[in-house]
N, C-alpha and C. Protein backbone atom coordinates (compact mmCIF):
# COMPACT_ATOMS: atom_id res chain seq x y z
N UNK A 1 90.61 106.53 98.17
CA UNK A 1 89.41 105.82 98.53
C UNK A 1 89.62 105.08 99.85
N UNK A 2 88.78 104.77 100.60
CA UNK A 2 88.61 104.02 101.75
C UNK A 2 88.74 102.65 101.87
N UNK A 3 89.22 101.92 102.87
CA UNK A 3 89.09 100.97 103.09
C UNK A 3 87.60 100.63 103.53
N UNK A 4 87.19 99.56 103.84
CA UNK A 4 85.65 99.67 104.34
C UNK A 4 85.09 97.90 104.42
N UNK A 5 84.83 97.74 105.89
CA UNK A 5 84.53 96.43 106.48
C UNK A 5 82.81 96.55 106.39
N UNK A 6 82.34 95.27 105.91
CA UNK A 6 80.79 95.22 105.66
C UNK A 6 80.69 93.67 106.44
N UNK A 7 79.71 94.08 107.67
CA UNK A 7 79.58 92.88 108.30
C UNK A 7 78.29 92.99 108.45
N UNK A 8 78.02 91.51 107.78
CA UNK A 8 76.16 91.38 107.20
C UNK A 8 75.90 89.85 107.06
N UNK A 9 75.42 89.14 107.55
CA UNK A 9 74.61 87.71 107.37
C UNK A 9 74.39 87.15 106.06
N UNK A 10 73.41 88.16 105.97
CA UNK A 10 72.65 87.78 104.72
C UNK A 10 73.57 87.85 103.50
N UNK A 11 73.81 86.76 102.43
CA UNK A 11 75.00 86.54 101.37
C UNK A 11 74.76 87.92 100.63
N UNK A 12 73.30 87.80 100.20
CA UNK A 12 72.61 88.86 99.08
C UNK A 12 72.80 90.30 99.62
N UNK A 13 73.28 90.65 100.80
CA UNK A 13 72.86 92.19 101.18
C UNK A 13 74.07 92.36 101.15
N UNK A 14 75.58 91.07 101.86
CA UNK A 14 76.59 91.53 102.23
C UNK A 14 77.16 91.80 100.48
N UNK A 15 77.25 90.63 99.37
CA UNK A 15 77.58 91.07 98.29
C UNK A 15 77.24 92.60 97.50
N UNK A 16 75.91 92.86 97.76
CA UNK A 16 75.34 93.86 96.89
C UNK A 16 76.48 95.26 97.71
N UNK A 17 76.06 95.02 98.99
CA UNK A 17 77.23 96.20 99.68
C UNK A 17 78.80 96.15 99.44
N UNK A 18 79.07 95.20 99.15
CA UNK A 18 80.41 95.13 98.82
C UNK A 18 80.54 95.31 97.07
N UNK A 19 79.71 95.00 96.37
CA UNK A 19 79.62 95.81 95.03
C UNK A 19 79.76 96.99 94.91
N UNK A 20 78.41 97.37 95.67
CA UNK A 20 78.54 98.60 94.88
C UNK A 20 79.89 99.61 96.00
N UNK A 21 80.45 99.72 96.81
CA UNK A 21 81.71 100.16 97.59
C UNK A 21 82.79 99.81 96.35
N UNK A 22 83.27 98.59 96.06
CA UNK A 22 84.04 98.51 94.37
C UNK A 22 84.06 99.27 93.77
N UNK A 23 82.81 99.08 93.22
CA UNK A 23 81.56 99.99 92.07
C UNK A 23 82.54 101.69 91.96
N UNK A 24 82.29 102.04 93.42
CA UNK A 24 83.10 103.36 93.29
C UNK A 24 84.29 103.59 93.94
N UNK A 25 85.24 102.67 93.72
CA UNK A 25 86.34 102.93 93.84
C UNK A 25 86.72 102.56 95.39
N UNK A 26 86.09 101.87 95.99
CA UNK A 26 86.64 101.71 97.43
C UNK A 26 86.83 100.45 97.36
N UNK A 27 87.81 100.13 98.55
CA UNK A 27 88.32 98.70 98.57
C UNK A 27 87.66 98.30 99.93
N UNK A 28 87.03 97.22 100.03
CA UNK A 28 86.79 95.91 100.85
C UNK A 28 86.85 95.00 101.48
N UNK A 29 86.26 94.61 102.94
CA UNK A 29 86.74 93.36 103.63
C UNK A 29 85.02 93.20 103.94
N UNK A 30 84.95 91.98 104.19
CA UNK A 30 83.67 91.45 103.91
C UNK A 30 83.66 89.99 105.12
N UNK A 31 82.63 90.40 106.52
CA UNK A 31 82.55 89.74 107.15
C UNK A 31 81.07 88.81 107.26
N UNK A 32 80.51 87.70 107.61
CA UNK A 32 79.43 86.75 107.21
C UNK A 32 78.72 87.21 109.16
N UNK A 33 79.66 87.82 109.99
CA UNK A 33 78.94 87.33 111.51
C UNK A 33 79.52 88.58 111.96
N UNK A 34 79.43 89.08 113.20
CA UNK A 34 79.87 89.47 114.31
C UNK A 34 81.50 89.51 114.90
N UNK A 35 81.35 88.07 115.21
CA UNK A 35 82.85 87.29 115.26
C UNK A 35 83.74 87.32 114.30
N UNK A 36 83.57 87.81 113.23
CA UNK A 36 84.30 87.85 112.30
C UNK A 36 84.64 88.97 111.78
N UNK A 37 84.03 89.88 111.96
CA UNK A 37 84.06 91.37 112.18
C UNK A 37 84.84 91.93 113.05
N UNK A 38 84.90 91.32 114.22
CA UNK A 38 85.69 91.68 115.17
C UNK A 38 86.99 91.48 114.90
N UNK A 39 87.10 90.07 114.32
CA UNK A 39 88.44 89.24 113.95
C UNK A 39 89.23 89.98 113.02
N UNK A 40 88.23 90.00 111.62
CA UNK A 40 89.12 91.40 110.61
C UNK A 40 89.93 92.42 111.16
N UNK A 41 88.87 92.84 112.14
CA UNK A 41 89.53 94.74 112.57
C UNK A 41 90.89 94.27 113.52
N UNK A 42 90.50 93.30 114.34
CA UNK A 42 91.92 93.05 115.25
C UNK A 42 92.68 92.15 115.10
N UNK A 43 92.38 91.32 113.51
CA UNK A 43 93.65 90.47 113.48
C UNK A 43 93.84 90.65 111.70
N UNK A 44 92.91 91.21 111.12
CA UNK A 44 93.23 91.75 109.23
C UNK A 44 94.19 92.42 109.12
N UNK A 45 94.89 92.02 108.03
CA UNK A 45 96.04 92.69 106.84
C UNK A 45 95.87 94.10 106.99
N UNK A 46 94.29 94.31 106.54
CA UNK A 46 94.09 96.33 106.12
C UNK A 46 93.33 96.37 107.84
N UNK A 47 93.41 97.61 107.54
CA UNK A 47 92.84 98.10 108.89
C UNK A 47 91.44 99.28 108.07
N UNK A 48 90.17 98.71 108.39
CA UNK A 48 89.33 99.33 107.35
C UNK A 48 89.12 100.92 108.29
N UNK A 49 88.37 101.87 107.47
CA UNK A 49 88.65 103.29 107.67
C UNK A 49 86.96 103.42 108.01
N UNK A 50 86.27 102.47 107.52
CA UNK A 50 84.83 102.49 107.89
C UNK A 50 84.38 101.07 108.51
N UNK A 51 83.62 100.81 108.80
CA UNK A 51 82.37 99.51 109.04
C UNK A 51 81.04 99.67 109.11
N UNK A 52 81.08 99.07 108.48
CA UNK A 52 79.19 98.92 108.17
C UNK A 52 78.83 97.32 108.78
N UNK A 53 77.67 97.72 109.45
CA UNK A 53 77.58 96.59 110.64
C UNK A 53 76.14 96.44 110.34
N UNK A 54 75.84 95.02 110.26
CA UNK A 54 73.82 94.79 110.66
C UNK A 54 73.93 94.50 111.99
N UNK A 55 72.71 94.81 112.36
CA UNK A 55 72.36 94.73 113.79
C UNK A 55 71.70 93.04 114.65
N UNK A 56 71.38 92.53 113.59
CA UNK A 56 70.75 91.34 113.95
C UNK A 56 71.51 90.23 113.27
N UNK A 57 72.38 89.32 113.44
CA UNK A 57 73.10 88.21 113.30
C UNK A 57 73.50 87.18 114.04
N UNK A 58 74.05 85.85 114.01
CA UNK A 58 74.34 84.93 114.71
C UNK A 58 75.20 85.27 115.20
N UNK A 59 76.03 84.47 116.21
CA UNK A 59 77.21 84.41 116.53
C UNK A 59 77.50 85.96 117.95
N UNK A 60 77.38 87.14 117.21
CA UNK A 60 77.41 88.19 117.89
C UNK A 60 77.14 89.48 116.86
N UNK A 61 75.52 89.80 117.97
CA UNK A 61 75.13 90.99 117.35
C UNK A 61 75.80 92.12 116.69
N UNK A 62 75.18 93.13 116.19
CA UNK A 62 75.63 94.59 116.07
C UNK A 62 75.74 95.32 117.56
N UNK A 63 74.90 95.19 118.09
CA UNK A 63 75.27 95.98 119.36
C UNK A 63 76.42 95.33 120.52
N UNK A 64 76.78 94.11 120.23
CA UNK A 64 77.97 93.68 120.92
C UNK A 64 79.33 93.90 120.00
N UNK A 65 79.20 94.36 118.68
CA UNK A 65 79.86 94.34 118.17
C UNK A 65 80.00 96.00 118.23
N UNK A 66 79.63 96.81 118.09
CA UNK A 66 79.59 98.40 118.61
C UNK A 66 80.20 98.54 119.88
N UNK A 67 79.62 97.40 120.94
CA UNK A 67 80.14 97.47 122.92
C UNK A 67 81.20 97.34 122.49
N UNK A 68 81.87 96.31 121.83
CA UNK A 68 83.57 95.66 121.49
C UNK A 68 84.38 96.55 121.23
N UNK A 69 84.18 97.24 120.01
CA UNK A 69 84.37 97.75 119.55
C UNK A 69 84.83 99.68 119.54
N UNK A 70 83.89 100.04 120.16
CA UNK A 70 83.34 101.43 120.72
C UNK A 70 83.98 101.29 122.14
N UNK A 71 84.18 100.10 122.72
CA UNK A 71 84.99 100.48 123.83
C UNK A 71 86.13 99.66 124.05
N UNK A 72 87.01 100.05 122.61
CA UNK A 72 88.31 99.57 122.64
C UNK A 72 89.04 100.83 122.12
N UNK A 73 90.20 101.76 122.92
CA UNK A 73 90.69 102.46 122.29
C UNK A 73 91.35 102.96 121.11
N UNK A 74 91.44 101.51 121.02
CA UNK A 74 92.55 101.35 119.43
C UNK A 74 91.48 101.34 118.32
N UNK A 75 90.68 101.09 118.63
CA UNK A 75 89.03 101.21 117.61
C UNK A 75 88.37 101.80 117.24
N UNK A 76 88.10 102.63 118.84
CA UNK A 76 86.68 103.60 118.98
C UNK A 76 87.02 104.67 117.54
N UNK A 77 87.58 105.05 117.24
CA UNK A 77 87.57 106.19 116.06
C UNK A 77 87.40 105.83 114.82
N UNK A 78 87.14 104.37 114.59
CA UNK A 78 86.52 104.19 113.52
C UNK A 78 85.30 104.29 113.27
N UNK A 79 84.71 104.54 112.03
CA UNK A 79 83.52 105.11 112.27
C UNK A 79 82.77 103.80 112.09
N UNK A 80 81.42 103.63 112.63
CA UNK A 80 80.26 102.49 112.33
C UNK A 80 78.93 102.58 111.88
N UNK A 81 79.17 102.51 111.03
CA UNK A 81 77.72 102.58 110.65
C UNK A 81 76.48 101.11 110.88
N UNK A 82 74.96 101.48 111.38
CA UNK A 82 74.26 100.07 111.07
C UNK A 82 73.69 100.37 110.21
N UNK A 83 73.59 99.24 109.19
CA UNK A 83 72.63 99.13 108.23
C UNK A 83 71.65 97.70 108.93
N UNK A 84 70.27 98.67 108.85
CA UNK A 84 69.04 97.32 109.57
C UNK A 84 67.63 97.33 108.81
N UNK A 85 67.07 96.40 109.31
CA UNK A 85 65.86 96.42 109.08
C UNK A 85 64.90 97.19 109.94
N UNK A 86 65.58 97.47 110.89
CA UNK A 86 64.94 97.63 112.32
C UNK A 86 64.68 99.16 112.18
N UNK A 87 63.26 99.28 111.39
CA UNK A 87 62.92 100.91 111.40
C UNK A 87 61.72 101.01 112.21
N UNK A 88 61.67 100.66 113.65
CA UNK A 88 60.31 100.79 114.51
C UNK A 88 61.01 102.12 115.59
N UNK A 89 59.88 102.83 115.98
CA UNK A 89 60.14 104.13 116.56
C UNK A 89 61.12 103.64 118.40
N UNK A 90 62.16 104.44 117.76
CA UNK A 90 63.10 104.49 118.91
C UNK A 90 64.23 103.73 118.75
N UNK A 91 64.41 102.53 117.70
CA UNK A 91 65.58 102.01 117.15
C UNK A 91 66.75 102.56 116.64
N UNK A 92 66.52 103.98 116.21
CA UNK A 92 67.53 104.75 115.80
C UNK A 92 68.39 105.22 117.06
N UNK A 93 67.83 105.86 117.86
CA UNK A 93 68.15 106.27 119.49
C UNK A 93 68.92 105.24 119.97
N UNK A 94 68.45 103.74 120.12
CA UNK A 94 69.29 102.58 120.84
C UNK A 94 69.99 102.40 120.07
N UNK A 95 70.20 102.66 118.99
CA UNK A 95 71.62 102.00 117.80
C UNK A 95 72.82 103.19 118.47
N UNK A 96 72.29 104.20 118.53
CA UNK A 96 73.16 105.37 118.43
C UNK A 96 73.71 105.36 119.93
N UNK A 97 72.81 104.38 120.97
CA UNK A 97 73.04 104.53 122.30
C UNK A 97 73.99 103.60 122.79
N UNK A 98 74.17 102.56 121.55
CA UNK A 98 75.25 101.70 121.79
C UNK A 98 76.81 102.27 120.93
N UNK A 99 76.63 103.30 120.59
CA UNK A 99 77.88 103.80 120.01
C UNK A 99 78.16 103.61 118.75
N UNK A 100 77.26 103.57 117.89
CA UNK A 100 77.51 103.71 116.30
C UNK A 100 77.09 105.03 115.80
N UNK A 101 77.79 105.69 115.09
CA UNK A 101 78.40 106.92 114.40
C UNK A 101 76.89 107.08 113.49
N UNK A 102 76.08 105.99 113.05
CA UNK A 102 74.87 106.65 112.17
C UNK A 102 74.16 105.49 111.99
N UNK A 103 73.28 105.48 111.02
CA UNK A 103 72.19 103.83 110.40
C UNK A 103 71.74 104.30 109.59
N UNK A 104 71.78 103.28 108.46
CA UNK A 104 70.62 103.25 107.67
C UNK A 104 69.77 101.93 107.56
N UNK A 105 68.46 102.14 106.89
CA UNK A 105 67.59 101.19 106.86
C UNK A 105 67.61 100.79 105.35
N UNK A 106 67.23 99.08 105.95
CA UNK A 106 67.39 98.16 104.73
C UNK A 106 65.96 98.24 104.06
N UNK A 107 65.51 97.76 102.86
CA UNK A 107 66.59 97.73 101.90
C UNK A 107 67.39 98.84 101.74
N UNK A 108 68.39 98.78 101.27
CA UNK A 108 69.47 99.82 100.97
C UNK A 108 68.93 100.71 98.95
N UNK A 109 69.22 101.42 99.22
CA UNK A 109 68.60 102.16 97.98
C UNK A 109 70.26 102.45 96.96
N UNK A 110 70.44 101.53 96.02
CA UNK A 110 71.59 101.28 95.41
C UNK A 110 72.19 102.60 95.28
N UNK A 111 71.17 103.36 94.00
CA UNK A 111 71.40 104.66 93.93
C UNK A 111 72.11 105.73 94.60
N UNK A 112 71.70 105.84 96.12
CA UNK A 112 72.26 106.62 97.47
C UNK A 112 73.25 105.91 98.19
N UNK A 113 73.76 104.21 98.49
CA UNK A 113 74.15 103.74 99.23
C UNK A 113 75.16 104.27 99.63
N UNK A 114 75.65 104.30 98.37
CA UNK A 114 77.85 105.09 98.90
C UNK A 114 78.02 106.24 99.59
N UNK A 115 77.13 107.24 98.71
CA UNK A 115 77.06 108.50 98.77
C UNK A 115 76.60 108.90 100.52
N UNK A 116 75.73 107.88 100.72
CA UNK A 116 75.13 107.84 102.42
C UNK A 116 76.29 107.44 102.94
N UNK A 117 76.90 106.54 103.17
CA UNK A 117 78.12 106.08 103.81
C UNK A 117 79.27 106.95 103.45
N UNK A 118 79.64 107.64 103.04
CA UNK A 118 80.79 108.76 102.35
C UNK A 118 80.78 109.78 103.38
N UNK A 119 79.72 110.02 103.69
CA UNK A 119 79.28 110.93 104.83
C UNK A 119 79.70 110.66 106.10
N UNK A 120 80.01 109.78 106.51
CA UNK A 120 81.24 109.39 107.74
C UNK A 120 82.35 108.95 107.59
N UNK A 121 83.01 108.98 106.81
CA UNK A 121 84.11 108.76 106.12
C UNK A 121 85.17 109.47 106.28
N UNK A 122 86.19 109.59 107.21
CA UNK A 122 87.12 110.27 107.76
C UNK A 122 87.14 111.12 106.02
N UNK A 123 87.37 112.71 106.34
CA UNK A 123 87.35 113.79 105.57
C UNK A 123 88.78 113.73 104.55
N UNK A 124 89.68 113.12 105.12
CA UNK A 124 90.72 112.82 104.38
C UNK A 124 91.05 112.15 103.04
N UNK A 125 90.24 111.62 103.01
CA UNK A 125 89.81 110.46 101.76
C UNK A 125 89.00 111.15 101.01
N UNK A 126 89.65 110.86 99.65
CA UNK A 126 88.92 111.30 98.25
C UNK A 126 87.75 110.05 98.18
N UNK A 127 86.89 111.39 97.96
CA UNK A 127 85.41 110.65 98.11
C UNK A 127 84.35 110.48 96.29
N UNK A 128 83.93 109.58 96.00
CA UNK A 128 83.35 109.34 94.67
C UNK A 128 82.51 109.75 94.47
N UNK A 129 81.98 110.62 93.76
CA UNK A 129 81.21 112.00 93.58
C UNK A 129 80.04 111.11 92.20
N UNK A 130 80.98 110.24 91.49
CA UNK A 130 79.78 109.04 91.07
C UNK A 130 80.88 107.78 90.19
N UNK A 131 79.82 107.45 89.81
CA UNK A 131 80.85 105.83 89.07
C UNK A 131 81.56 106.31 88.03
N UNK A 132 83.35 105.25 88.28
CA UNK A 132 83.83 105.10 86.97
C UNK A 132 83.22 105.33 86.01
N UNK A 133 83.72 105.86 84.60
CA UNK A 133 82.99 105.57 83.51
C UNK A 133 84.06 104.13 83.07
């Protein structure tokens, strides 16, 4: 299973994402900002294999956090995903234009969440096909 960094504001969106990633077998780092996201990947214990990033937060956006990130060599090959609210025509294009690997839009649909994110998930990693029993 994957390691996997969830950097999200909101308490309620960042927990539920970090549940259900548990939920099926993946392990977790869990950032509240931007700045702290950054901080995990270049100064954390694990080195996560994914990130899931919101686009709109204090401190420092998703798209400065993609610039940071996406143009640091030791980085760029991790994959990023945004998860946003931001479903107005052409938002997908500028997410993708700042260098994140894919998006999805919030709310997040529990059901699909993993299974959507699994899908960029370096191929190497045994992937959860559905929940523990």
């Amino acid at each position: 299973m994957a390691c996997v960094l969830v950097i999200e504001d909101n308490k309620d969106n960042r927990e539920l994402m970090v549940y259900l990633l548990k939920y099926f077998g993946h392990r977790t780092l869990a950032a509240p900002d931007g700045e702290a996201g950054i901080d995990a990947v270049a100064h954390g214990q694990d080195r996560p294999d994914l990130i899931v990033c919101d686009i709109h937060m204090p401190k420092m956006d998703g798209y400065e956090v993609a610039e940071q990130l996406k143009g640091n060599p030791e980085y760029r090959e991790i994959p990023l995903v945004a998860v946003t609210s931001s479903a107005m025509v052409g938002d997908g294009e500028r997410i993708l234009s700042y260098g994140f690997d894919g998006y999805m839009t919030k709310p997040i649909d529990p059901a699909t969440f993993v299974k959507q994110l699994e899908e960029y998930m370096p191929q190497d990693f045994e992937l959860a096909a559905a929940p523990p029993s």
